[in-house]
PDB file of N, CA and C in Angstrom:
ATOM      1  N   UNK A   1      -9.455  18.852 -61.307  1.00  0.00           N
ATOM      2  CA  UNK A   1     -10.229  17.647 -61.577  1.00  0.00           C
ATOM      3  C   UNK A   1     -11.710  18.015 -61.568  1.00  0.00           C
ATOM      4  N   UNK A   2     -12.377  17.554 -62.780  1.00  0.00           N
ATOM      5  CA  UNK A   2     -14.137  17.537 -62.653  1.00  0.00           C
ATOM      6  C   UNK A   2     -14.827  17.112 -61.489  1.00  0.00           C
ATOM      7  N   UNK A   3     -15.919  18.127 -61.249  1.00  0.00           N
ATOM      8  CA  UNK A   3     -16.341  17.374 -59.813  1.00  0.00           C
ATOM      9  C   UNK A   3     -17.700  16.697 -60.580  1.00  0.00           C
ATOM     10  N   UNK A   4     -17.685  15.455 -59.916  1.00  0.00           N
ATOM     11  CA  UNK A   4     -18.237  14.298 -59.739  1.00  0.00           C
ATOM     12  C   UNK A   4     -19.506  14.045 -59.045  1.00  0.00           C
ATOM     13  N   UNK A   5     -20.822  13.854 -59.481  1.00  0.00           N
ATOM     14  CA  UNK A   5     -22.185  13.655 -58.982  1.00  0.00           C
ATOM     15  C   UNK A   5     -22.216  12.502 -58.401  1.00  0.00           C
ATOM     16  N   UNK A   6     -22.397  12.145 -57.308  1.00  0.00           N
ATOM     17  CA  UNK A   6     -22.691  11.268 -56.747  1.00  0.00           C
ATOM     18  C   UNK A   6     -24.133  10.730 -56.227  1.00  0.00           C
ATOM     19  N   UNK A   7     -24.435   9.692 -55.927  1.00  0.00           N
ATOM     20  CA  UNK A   7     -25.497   9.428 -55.716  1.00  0.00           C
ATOM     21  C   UNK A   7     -25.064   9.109 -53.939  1.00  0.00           C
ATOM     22  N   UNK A   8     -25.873   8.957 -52.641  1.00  0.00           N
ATOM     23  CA  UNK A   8     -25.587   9.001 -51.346  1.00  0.00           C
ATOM     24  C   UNK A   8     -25.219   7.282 -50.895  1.00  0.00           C
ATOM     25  N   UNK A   9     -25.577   6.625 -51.934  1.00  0.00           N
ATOM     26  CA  UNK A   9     -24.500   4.999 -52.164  1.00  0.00           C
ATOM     27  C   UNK A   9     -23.512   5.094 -52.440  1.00  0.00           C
ATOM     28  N   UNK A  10     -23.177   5.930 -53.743  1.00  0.00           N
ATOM     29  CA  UNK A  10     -21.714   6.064 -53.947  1.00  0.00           C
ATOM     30  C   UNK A  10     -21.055   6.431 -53.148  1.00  0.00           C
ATOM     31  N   UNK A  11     -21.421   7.587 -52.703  1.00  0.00           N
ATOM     32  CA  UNK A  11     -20.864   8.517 -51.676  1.00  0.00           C
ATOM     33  C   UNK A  11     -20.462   7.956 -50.389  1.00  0.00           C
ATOM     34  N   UNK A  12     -21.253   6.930 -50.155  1.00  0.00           N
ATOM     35  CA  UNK A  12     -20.911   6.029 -49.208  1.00  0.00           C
ATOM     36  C   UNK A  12     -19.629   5.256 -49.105  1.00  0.00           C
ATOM     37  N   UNK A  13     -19.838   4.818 -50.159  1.00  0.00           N
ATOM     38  CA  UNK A  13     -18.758   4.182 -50.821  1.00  0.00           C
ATOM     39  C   UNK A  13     -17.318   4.242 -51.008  1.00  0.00           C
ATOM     40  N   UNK A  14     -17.458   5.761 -51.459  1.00  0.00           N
ATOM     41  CA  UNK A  14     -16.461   6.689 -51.608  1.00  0.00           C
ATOM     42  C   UNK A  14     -15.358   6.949 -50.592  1.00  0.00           C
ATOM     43  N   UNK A  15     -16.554   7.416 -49.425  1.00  0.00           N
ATOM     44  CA  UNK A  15     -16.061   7.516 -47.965  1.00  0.00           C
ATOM     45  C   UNK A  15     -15.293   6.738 -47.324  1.00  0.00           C
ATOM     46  N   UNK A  16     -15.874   5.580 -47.089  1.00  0.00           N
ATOM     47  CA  UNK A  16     -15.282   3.986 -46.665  1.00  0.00           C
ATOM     48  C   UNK A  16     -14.153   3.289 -47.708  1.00  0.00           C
ATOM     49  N   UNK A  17     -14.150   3.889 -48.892  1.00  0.00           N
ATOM     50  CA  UNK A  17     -12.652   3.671 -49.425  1.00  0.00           C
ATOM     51  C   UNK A  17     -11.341   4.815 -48.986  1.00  0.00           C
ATOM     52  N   UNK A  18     -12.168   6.012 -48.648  1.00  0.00           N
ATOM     53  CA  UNK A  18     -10.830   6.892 -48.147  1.00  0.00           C
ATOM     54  C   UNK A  18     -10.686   6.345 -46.764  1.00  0.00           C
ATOM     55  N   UNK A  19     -11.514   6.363 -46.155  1.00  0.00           N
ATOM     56  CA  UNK A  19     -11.469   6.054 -44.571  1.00  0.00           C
ATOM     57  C   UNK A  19     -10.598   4.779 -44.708  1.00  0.00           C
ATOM     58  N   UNK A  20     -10.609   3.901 -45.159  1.00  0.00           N
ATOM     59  CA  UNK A  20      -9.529   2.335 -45.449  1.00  0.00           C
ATOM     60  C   UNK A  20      -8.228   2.632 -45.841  1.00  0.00           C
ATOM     61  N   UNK A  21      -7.977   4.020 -46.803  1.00  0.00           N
ATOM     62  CA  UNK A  21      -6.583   4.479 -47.146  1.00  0.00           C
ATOM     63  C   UNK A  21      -5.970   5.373 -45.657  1.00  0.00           C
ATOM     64  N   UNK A  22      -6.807   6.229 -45.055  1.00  0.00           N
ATOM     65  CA  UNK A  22      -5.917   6.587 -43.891  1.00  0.00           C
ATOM     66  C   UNK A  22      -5.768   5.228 -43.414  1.00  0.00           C
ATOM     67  N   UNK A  23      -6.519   4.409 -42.693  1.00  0.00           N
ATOM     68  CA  UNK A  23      -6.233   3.943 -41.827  1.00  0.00           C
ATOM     69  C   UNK A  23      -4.849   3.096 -42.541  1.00  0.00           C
ATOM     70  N   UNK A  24      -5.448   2.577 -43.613  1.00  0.00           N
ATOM     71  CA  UNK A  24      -3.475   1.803 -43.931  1.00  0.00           C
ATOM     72  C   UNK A  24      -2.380   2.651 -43.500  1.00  0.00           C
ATOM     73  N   UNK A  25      -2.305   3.906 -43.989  1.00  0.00           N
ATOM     74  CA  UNK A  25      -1.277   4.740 -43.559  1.00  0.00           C
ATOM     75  C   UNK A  25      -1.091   5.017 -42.350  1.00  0.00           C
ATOM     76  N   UNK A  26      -1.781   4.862 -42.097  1.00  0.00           N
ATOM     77  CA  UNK A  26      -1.641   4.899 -39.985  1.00  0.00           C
ATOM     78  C   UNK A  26      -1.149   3.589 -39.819  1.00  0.00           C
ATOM     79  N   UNK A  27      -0.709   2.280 -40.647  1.00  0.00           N
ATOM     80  CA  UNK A  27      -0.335   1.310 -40.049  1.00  0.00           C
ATOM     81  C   UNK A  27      -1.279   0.086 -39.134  1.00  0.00           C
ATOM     82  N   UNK A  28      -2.792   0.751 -39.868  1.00  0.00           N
ATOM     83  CA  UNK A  28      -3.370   0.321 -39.071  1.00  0.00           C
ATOM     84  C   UNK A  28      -4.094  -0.651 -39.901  1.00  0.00           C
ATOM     85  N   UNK A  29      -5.043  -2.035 -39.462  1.00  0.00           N
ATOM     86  CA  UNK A  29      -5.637  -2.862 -40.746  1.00  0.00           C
ATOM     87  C   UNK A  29      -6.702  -1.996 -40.984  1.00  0.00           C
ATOM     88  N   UNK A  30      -6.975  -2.168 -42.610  1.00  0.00           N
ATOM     89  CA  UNK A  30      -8.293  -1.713 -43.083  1.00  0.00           C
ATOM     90  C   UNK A  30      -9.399  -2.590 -43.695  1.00  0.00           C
ATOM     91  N   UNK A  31     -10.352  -2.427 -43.970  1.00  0.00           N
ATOM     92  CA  UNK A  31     -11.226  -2.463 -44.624  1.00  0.00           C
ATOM     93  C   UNK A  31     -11.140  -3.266 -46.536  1.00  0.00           C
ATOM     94  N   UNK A  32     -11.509  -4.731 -46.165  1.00  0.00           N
ATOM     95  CA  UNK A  32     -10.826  -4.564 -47.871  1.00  0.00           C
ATOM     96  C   UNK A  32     -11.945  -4.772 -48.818  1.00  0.00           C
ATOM     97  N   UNK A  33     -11.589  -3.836 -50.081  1.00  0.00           N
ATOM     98  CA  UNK A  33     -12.631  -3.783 -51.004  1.00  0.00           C
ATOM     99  C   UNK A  33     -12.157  -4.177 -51.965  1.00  0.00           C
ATOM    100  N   UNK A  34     -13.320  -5.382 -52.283  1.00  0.00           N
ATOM    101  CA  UNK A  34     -13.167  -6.299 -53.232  1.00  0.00           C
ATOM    102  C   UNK A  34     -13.301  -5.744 -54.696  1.00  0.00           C
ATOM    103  N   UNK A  35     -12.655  -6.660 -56.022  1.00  0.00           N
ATOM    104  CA  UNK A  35     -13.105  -5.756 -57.004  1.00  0.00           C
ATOM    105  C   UNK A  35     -14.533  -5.962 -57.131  1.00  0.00           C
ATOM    106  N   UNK A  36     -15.457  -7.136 -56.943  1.00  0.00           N
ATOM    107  CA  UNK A  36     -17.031  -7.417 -56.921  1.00  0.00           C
ATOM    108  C   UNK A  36     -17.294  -6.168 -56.159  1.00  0.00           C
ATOM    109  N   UNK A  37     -16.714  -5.463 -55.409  1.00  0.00           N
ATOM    110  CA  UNK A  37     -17.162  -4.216 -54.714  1.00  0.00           C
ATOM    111  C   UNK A  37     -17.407  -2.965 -55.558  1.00  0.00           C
ATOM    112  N   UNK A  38     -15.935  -3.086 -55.618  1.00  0.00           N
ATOM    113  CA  UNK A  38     -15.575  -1.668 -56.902  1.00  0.00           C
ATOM    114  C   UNK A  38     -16.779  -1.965 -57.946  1.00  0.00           C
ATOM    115  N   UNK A  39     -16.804  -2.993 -58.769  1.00  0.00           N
ATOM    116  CA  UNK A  39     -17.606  -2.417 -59.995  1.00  0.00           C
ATOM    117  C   UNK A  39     -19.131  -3.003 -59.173  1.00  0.00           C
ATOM    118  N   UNK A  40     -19.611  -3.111 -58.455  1.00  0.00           N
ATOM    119  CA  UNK A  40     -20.970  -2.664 -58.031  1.00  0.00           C
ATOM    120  C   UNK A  40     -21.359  -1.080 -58.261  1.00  0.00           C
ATOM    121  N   UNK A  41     -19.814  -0.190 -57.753  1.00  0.00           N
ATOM    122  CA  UNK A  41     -20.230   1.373 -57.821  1.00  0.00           C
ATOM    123  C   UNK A  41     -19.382   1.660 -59.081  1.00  0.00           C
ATOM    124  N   UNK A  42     -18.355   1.188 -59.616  1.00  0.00           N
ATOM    125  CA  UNK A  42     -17.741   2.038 -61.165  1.00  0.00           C
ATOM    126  C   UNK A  42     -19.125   2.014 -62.151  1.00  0.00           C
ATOM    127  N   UNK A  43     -18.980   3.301 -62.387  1.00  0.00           N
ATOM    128  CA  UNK A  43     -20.129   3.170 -63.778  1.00  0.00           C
ATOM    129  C   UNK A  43     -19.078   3.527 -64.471  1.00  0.00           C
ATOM    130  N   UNK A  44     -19.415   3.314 -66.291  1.00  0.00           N
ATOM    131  CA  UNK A  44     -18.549   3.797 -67.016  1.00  0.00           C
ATOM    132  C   UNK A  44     -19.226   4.487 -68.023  1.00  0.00           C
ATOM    133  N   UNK A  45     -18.751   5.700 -68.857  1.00  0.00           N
ATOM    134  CA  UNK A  45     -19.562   6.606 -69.621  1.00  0.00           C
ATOM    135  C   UNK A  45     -19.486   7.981 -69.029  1.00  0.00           C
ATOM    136  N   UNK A  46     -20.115   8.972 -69.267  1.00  0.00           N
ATOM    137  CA  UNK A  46     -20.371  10.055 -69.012  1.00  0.00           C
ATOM    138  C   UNK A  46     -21.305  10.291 -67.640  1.00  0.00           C
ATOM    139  N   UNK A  47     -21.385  10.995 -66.656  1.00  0.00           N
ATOM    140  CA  UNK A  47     -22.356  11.201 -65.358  1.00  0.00           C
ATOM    141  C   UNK A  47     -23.872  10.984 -66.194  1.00  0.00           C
ATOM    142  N   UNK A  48     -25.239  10.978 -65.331  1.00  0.00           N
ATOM    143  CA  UNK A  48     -26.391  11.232 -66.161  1.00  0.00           C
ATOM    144  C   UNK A  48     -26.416  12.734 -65.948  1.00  0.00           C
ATOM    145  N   UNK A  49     -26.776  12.897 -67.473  1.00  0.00           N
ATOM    146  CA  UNK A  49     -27.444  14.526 -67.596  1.00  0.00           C
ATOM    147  C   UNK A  49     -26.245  15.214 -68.180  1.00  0.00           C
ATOM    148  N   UNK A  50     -25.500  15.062 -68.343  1.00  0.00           N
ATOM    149  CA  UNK A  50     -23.896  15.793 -68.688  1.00  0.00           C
ATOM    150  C   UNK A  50     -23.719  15.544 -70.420  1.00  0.00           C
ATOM    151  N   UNK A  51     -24.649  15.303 -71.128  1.00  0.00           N
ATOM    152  CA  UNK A  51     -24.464  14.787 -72.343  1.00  0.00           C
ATOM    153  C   UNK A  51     -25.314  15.872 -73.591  1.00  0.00           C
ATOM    154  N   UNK A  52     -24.605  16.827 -74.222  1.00  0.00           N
ATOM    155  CA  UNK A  52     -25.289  17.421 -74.594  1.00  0.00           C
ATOM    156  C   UNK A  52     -26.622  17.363 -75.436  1.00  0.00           C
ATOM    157  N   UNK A  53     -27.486  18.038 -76.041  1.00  0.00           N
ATOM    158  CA  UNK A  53     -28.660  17.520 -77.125  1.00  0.00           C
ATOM    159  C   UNK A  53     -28.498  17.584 -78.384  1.00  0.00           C
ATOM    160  N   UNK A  54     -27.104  18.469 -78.351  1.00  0.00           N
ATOM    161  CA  UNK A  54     -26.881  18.389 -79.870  1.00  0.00           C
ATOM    162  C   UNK A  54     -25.614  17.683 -80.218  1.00  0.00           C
ATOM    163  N   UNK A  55     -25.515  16.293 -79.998  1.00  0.00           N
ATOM    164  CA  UNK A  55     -23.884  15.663 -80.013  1.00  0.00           C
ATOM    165  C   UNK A  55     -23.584  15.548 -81.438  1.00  0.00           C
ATOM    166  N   UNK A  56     -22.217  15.189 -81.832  1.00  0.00           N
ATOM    167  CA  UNK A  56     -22.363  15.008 -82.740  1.00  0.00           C
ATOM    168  C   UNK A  56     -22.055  13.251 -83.404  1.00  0.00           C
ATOM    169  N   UNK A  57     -22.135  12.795 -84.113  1.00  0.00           N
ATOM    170  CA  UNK A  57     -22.302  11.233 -84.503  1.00  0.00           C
ATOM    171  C   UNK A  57     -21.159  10.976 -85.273  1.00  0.00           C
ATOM    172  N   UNK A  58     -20.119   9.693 -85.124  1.00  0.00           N
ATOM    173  CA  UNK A  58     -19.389   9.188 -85.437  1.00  0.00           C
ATOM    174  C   UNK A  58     -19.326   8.833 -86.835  1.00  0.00           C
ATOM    175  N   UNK A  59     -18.842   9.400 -87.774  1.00  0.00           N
ATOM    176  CA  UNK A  59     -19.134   7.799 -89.564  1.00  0.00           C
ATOM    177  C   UNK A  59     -17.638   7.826 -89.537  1.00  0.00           C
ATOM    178  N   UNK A  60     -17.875   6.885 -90.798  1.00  0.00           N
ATOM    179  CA  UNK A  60     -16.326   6.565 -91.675  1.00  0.00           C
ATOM    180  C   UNK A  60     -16.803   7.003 -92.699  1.00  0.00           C
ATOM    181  N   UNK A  61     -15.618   8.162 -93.352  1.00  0.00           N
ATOM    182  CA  UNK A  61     -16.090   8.996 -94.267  1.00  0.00           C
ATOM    183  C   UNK A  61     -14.485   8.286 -95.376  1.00  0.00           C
ATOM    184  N   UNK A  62     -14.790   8.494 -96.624  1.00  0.00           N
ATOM    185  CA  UNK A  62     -13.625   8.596 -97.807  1.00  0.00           C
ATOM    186  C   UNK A  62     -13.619   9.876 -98.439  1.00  0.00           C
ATOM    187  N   UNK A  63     -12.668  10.653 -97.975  1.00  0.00           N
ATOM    188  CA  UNK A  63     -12.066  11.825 -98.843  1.00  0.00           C
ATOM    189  C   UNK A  63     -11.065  11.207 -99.560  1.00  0.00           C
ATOM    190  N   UNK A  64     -11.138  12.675-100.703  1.00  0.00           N
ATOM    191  CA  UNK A  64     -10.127  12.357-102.181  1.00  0.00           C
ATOM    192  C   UNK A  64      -8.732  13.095-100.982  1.00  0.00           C
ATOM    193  N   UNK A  65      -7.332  12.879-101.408  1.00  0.00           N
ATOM    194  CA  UNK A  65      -6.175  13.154-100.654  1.00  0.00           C
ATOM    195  C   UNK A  65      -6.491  13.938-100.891  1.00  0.00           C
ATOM    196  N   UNK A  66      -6.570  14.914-101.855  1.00  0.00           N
ATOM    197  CA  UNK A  66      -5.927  16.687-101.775  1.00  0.00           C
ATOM    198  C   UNK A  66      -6.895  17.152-101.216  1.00  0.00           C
ATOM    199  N   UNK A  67      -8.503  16.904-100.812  1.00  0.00           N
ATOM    200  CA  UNK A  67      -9.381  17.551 -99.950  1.00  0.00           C
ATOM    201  C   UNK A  67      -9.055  17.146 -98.509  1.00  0.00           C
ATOM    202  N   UNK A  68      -8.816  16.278 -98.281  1.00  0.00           N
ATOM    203  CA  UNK A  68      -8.217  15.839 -96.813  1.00  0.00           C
ATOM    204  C   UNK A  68      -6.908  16.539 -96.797  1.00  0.00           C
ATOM    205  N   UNK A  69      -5.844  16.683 -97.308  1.00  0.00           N
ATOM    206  CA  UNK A  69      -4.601  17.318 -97.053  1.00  0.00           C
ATOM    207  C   UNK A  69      -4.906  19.162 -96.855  1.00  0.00           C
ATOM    208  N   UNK A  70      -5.674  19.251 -97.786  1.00  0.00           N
ATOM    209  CA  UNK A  70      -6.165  20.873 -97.387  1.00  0.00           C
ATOM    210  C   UNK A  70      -6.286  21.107 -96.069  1.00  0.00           C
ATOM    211  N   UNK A  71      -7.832  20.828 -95.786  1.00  0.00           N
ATOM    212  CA  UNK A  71      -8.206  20.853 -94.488  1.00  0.00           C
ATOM    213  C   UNK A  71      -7.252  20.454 -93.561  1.00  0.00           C
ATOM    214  N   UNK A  72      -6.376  19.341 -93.371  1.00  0.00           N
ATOM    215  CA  UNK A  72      -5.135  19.092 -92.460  1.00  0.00           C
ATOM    216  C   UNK A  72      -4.296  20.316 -92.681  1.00  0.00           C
ATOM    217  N   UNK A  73      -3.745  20.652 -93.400  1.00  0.00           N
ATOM    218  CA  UNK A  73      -2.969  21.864 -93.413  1.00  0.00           C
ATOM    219  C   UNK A  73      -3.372  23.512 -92.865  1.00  0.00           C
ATOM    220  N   UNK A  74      -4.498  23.649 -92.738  1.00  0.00           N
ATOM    221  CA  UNK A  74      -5.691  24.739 -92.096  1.00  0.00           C
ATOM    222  C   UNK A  74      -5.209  24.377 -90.462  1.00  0.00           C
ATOM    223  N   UNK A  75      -4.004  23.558 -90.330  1.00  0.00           N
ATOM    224  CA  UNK A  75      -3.642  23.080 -88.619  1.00  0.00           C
ATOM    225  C   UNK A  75      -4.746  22.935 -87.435  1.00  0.00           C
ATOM    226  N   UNK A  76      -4.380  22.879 -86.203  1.00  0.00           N
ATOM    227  CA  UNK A  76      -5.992  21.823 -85.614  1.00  0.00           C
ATOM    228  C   UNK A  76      -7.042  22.494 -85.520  1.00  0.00           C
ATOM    229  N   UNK A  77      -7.945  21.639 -85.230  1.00  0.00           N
ATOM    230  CA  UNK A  77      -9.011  22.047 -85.395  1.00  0.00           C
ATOM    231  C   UNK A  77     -10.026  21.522 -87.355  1.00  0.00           C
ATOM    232  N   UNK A  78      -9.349  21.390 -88.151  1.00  0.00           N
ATOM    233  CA  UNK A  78      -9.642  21.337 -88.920  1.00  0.00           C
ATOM    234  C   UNK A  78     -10.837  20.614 -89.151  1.00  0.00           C
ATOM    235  N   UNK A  79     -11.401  19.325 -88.394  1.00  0.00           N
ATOM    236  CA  UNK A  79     -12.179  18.603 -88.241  1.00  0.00           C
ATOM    237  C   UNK A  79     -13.487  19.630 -88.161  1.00  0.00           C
ATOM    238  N   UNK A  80     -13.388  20.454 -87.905  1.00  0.00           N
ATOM    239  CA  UNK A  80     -14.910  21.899 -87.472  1.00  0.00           C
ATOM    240  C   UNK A  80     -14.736  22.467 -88.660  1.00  0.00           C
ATOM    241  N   UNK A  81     -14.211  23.173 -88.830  1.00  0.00           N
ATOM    242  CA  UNK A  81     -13.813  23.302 -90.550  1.00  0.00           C
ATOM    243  C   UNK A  81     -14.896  22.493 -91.341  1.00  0.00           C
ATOM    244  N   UNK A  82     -14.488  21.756 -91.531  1.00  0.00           N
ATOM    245  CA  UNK A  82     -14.948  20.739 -92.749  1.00  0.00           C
ATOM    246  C   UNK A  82     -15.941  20.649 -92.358  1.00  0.00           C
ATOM    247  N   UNK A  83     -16.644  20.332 -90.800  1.00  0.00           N
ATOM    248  CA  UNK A  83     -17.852  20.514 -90.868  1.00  0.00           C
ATOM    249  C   UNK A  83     -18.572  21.650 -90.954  1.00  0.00           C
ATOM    250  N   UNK A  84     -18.076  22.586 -91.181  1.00  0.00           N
ATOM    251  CA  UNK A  84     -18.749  24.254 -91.206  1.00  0.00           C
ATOM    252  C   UNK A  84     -18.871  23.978 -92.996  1.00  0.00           C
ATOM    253  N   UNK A  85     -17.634  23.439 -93.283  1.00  0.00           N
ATOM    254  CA  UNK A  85     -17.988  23.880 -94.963  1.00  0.00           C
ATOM    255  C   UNK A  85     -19.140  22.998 -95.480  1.00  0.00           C
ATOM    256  N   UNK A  86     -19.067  22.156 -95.123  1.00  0.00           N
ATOM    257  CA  UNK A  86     -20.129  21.383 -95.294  1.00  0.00           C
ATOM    258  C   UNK A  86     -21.417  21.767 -94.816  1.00  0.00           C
ATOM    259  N   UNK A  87     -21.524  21.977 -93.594  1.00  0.00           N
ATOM    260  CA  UNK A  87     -23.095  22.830 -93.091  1.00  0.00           C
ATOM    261  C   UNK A  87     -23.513  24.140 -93.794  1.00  0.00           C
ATOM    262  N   UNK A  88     -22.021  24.749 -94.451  1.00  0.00           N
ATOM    263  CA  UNK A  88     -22.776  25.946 -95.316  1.00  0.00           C
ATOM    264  C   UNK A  88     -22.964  25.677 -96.766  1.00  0.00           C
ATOM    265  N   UNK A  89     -22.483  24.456 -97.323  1.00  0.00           N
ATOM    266  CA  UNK A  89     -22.700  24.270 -98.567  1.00  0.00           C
ATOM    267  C   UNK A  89     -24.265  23.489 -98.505  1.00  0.00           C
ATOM    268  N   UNK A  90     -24.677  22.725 -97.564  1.00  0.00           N
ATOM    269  CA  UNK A  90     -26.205  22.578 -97.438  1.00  0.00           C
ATOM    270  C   UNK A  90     -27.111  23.897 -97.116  1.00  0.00           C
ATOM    271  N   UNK A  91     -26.696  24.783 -96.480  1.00  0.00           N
ATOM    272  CA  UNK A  91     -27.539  25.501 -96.731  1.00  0.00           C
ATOM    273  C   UNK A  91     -27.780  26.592 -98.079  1.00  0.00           C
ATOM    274  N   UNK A  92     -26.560  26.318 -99.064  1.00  0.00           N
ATOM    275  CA  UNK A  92     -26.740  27.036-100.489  1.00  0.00           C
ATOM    276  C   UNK A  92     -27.265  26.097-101.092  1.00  0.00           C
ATOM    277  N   UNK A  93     -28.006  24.576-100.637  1.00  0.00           N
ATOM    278  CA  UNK A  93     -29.361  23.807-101.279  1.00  0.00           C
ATOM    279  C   UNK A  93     -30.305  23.552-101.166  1.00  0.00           C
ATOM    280  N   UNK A  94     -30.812  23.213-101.784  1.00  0.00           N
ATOM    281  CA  UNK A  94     -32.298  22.655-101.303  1.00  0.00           C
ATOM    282  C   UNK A  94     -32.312  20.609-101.566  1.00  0.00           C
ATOM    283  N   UNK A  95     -32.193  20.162-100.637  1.00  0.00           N
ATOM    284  CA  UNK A  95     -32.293  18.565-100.524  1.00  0.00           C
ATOM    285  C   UNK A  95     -32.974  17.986-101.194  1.00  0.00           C
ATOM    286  N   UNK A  96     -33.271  16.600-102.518  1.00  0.00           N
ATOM    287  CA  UNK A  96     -34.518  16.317-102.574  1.00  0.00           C
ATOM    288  C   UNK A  96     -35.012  15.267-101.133  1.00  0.00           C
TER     289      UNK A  96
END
């Protein structure tokens, strides 16, 4: 499992939710955390800083079938492919 950045709130947090799971298992009462609790600390997305600078961006593209069936048949990965052929056919141009 990825290890996880915490901030010393979360972490807090964190703690006092394990500390509430022994103690159930010991039979003993715990600690209850509300979901208004939970998403005070769930963030959702990626950690900060973990996001590279060169991502790459989502479209909706229309290929003709037999150029899409090619590249599918080149088995996985093909998606890098197509973008390689494409990044080297811009560089045999010049853009206006």
């Amino acid at each position: 499992m990825a290890e996880v950045k915490m901030d010393a709130k979360m972490l807090a947090f964190a703690n006092d939710v394990a500390e509430s799971i022994r103690q159930a298992k010991r039979g003993e009462f715990a600690a209850v955390h509300t979901p208004e609790m939970i998403a005070e600390y769930k963030t959702r997305g990626r950690p900060v800083g973990t996001r590279k600078a060169d991502t790459k961006q989502a479209v909706t593209v229309r290929y003709s079938p037999d150029v899409l069936a090619a590249f599918k048949a080149t088995g996985p990965g093909w998606q890098a492919r197509m973008n390689d052929a494409l990044r080297e056919w811009l560089g045999q141009r010049t853009l206006a």
